[in-house]
N, C-alpha and C. Protein backbone atom coordinates (compact mmCIF):
# COMPACT_ATOMS: atom_id res chain seq x y z
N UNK A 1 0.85 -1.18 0.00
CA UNK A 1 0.00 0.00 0.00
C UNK A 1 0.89 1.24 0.00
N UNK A 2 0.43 1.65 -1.11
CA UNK A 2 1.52 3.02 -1.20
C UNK A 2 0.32 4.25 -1.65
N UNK A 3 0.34 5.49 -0.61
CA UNK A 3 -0.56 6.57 -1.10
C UNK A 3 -0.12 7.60 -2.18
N UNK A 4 -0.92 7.83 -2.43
CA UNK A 4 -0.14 8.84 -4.00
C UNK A 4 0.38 10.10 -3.92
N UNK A 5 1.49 10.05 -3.36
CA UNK A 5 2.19 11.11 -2.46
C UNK A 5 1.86 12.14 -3.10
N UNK A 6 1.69 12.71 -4.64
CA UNK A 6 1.30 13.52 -5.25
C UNK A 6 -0.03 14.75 -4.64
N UNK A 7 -0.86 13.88 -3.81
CA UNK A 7 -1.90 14.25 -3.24
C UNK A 7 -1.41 15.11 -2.14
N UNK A 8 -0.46 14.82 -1.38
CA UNK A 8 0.01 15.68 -0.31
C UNK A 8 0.87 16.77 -0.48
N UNK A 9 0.48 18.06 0.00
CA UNK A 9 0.93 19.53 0.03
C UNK A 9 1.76 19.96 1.56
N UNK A 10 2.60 20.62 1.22
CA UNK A 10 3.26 21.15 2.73
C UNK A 10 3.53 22.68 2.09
N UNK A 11 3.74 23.50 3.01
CA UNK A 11 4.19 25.09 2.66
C UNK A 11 4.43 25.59 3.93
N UNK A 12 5.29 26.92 3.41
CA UNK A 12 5.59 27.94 5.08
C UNK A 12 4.71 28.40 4.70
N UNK A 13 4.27 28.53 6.33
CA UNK A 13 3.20 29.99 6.52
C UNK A 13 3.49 31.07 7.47
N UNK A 14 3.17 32.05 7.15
CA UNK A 14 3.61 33.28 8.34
C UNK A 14 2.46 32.54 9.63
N UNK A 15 3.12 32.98 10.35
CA UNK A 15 2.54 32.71 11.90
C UNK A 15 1.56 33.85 12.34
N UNK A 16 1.93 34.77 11.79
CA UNK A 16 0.91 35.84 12.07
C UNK A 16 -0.31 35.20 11.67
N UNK A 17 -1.40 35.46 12.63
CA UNK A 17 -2.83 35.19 11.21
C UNK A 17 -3.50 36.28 10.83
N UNK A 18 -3.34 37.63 11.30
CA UNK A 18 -3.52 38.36 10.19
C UNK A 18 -2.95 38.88 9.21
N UNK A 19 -1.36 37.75 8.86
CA UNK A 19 -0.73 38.13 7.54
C UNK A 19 -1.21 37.02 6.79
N UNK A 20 -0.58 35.82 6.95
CA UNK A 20 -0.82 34.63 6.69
C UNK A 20 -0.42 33.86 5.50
N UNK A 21 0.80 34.84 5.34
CA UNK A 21 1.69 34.39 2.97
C UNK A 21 1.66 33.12 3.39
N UNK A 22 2.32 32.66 2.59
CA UNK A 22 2.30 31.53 1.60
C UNK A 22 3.83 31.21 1.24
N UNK A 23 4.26 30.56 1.85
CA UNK A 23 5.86 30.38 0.42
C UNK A 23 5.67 28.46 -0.28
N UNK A 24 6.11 28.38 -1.11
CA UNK A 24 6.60 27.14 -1.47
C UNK A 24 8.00 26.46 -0.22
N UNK A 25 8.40 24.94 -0.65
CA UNK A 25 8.93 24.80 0.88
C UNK A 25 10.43 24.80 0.00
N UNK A 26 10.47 25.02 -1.05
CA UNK A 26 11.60 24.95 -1.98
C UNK A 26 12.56 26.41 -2.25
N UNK A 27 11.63 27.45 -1.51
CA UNK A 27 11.85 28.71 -1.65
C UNK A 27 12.95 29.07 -0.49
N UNK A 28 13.72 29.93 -0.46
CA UNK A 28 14.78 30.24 0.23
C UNK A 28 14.11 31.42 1.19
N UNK A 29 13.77 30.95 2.58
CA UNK A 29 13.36 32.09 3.01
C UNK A 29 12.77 32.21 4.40
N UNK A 30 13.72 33.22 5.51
CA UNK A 30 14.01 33.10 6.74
C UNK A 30 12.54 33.70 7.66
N UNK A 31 11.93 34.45 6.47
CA UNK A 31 10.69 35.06 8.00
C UNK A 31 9.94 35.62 6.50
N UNK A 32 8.69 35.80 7.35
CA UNK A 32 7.76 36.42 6.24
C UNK A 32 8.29 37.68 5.46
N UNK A 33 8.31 37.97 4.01
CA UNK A 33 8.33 38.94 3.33
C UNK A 33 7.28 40.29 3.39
N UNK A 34 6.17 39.89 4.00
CA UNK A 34 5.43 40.73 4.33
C UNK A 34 5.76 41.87 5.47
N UNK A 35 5.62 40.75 6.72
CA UNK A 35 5.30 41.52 7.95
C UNK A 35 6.47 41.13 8.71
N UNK A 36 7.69 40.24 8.07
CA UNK A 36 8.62 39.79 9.11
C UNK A 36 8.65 38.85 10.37
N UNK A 37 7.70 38.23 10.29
CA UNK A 37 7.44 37.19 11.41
C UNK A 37 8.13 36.02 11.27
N UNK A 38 8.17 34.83 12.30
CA UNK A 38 8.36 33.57 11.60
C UNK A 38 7.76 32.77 10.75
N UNK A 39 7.87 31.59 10.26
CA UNK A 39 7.47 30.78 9.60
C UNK A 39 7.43 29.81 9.97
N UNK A 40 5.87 28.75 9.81
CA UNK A 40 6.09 27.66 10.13
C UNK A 40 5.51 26.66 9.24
N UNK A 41 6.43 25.06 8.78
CA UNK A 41 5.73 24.31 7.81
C UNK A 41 3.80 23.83 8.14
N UNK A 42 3.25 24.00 7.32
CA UNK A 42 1.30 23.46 7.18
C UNK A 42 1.77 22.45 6.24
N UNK A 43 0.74 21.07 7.16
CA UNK A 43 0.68 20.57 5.86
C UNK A 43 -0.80 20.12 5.41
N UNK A 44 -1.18 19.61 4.36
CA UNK A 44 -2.58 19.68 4.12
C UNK A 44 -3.22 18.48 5.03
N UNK A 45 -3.48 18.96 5.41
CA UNK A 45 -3.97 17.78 6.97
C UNK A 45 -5.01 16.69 6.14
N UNK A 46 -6.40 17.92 5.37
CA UNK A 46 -7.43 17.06 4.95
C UNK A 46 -6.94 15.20 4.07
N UNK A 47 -5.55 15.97 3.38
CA UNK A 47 -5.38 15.10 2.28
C UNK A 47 -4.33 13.78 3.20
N UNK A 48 -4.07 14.28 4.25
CA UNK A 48 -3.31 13.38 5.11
C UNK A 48 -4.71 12.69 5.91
N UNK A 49 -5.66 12.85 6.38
CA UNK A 49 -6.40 12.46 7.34
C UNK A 49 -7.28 11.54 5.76
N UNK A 50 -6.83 10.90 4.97
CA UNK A 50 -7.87 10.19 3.58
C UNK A 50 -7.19 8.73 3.90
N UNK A 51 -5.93 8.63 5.07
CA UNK A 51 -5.47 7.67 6.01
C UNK A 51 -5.73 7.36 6.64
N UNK A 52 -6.10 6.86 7.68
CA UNK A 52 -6.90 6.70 9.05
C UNK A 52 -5.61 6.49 9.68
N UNK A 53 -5.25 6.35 11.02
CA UNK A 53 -3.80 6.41 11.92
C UNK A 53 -2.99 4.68 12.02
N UNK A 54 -4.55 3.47 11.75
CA UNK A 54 -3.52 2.41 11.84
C UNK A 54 -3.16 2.37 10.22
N UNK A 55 -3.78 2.73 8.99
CA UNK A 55 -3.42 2.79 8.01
C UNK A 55 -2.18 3.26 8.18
N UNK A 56 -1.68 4.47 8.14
CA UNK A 56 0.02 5.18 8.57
C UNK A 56 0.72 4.15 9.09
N UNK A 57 0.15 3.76 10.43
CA UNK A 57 1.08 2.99 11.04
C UNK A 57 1.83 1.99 10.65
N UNK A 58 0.65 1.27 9.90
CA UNK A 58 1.17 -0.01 8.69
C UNK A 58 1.59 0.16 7.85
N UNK A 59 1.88 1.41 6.82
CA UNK A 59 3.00 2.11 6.10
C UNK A 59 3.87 1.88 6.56
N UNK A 60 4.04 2.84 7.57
CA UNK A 60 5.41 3.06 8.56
C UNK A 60 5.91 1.65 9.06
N UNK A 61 5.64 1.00 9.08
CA UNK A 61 6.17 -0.39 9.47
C UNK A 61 6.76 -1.15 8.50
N UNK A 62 5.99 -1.13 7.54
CA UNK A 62 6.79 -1.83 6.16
C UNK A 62 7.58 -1.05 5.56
N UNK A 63 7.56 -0.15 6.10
CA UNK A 63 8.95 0.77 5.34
C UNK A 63 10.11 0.84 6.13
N UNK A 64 9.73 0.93 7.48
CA UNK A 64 10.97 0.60 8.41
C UNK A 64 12.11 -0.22 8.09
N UNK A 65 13.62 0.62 7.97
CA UNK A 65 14.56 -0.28 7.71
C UNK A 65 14.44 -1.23 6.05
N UNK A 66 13.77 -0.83 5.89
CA UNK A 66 13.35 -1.72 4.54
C UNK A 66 14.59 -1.04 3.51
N UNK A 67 15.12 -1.96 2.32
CA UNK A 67 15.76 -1.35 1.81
C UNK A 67 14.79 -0.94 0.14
N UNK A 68 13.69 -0.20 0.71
CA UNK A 68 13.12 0.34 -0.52
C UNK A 68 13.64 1.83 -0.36
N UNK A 69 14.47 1.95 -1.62
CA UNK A 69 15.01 3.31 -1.68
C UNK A 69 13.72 4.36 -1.71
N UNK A 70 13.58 5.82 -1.02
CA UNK A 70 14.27 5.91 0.44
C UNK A 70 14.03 5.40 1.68
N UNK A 71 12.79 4.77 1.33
CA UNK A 71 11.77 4.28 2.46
C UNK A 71 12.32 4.09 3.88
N UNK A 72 13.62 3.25 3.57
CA UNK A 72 14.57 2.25 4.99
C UNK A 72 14.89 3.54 6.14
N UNK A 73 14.58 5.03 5.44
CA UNK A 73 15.46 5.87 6.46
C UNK A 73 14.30 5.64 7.48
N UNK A 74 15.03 6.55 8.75
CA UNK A 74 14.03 7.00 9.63
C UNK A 74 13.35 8.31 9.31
N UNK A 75 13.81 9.18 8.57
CA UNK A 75 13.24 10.14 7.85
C UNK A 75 12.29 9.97 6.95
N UNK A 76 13.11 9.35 5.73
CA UNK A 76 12.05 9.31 5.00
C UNK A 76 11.00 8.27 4.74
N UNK A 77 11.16 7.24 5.37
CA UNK A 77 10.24 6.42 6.01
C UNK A 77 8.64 7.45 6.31
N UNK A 78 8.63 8.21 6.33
CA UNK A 78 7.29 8.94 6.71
C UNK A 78 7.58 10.51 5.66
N UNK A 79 7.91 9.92 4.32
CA UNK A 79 7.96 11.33 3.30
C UNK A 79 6.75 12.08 3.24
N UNK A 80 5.80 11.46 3.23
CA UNK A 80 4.41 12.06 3.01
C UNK A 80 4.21 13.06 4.48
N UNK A 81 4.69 12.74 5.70
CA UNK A 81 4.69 14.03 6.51
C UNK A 81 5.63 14.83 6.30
N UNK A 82 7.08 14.42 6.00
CA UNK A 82 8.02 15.42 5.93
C UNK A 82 7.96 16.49 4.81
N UNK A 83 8.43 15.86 3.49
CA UNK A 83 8.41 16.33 2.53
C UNK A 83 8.39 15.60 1.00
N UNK A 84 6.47 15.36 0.88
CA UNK A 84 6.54 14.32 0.20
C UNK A 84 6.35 15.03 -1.49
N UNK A 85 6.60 16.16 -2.08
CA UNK A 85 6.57 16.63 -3.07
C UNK A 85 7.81 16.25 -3.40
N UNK A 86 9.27 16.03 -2.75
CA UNK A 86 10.16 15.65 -3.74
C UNK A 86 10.53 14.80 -4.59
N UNK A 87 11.32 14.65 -5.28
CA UNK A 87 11.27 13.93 -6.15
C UNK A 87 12.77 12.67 -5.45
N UNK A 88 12.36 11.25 -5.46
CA UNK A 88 13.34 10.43 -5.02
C UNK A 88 14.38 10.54 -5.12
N UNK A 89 14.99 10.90 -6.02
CA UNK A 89 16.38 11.19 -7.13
C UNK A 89 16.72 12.42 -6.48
N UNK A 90 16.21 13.12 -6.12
CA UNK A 90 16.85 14.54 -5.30
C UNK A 90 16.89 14.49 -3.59
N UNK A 91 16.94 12.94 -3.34
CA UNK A 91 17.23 12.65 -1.49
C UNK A 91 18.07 12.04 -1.79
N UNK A 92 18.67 13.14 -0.32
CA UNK A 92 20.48 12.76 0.35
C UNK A 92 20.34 11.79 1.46
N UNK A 93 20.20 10.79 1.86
CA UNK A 93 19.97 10.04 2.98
C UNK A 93 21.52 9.43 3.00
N UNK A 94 21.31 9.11 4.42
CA UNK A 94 22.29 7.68 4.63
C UNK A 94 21.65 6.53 5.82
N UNK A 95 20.36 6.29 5.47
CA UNK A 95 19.27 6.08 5.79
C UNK A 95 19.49 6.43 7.58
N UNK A 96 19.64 7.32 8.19
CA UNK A 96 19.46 8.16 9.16
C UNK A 96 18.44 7.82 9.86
N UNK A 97 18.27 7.84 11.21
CA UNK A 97 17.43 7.44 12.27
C UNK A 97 17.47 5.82 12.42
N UNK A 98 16.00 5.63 13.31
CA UNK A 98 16.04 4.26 13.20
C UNK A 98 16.76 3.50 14.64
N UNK A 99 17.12 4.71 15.78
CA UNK A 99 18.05 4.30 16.65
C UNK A 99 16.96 3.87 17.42
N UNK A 100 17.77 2.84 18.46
CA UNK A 100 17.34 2.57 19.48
C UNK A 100 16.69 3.31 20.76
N UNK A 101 15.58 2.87 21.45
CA UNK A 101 15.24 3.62 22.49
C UNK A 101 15.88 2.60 23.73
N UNK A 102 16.28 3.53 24.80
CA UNK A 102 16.94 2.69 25.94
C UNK A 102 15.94 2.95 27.18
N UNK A 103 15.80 1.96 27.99
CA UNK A 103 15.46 2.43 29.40
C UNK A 103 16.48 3.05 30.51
N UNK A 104 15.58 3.73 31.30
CA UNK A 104 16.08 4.90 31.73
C UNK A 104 15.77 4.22 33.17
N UNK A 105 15.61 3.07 33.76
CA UNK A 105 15.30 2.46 34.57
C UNK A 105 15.29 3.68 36.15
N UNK A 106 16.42 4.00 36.58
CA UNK A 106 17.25 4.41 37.74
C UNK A 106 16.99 5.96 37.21
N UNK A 107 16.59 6.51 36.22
CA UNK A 107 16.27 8.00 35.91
C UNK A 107 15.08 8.22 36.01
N UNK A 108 14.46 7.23 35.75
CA UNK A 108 13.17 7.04 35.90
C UNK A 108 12.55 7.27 36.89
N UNK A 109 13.36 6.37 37.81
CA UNK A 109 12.76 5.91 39.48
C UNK A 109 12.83 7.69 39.79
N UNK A 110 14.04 8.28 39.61
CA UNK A 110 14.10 9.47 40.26
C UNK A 110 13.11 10.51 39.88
N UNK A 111 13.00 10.63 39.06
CA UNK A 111 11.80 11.62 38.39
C UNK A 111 10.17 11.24 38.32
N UNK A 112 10.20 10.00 39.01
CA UNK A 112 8.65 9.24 38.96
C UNK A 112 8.26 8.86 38.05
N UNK A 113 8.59 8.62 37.00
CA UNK A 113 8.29 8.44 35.69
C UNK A 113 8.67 6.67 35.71
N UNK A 114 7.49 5.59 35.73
CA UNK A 114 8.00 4.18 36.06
C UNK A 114 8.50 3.55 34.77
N UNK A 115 7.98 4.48 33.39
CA UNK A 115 8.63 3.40 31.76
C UNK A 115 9.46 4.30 31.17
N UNK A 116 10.29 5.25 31.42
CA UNK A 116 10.68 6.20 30.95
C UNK A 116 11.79 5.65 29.91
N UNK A 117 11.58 5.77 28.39
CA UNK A 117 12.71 5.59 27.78
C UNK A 117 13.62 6.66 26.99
N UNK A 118 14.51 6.62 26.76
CA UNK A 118 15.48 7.71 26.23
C UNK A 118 15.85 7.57 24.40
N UNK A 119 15.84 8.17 23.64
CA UNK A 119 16.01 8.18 22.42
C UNK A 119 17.36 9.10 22.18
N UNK A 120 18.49 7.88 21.88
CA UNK A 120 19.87 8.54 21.77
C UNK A 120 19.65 8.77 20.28
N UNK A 121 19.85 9.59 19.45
CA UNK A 121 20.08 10.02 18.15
C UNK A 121 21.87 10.26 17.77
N UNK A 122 22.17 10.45 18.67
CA UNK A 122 24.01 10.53 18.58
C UNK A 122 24.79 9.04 18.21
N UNK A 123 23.60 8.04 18.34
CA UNK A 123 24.45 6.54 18.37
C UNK A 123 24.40 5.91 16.88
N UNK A 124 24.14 7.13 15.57
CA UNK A 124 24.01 6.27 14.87
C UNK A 124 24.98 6.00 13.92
N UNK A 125 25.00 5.60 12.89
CA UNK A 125 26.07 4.96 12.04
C UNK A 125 27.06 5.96 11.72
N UNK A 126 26.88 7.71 11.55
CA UNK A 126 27.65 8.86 11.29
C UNK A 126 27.50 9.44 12.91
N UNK A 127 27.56 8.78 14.00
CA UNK A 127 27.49 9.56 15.22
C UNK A 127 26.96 10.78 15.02
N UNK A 128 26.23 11.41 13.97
CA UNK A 128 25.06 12.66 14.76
C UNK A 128 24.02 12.44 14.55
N UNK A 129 23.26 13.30 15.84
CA UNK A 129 21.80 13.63 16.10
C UNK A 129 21.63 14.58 14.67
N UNK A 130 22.19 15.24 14.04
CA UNK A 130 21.97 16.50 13.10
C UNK A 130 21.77 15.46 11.66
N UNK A 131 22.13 14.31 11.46
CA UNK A 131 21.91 14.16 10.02
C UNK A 131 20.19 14.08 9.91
N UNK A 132 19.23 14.13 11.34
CA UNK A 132 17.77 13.50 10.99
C UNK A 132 17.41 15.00 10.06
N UNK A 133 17.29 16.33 11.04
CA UNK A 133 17.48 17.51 9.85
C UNK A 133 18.18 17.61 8.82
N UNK A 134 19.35 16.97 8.80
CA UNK A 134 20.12 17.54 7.74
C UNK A 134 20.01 16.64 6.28
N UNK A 135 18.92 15.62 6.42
CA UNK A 135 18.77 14.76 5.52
C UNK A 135 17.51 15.56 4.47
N UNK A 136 16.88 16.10 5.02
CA UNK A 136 15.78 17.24 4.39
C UNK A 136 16.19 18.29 4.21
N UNK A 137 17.60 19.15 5.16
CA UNK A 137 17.91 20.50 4.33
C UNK A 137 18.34 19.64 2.87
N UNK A 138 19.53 19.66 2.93
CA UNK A 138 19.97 18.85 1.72
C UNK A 138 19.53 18.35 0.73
N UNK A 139 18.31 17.71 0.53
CA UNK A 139 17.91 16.81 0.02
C UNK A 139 16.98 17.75 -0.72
């Protein structure tokens, strides 16, 4: 089951809502042109919610680690939230994420928290936390 990524839209939007531009996510560009505010990615929710959540889930599972180019990343394993307008041939991966979660057993106890697990991102095959962003600037 593969959705027709074509269907899904993402864009910056000014944060203001009584400005409210528009950029493409391909566009080079630090704060609204208008009014100077920040920006934050929308994505078309309606055309994402034509999924139901265990539908996703069962995506996301068969794509996990999988070596369907790009699918196997931990990134792009879920393109259709990140950034599913690109085109395959223009992702930089080195299939990134995907790390282990550890228990926090004795950190846990201290903070009250009885299942508390920790998500190291530093442990992976290029030792950084930065390639999970840096696989979408790039790319």
């Amino acid at each position: 089951m593969d959705p027709k990524e074509s269907s899904y839209k993402a864009w910056f939007q000014c944060i203001n809502e009584g400005c409210g531009a528009i950029y493409p996510l391909n566009t080079v560009v630090y704060q609204c042109g208008r009014c100077q505010s920040l920006l934050e990615v929308q994505h078309d929710l309606k055309a994402l919610a034509q999924l139901d959540g265990k539908a996703w889930m069962k995506l996301f599972e068969e794509r996990y680690k999988s070596n369907q180019w790009p699918y196997g990343s931990g990134v792009w394993g879920k393109k259709e939230w990140i950034l599913s307008e690109i085109n395959h041939e223009n992702i930089v991966s080195l299939y990134e994420g995907g790390t282990n979660l550890f228990w926090a057993e004795r950190f846990g106890k201290i903070i009250g928290v009885d299942e508390l697990w920790i998500k190291l991102c530093g442990n992976t095959h290029s030792g950084s936390f930065k390639d999970l962003g840096m696989t979408v600037l790039v790319s």
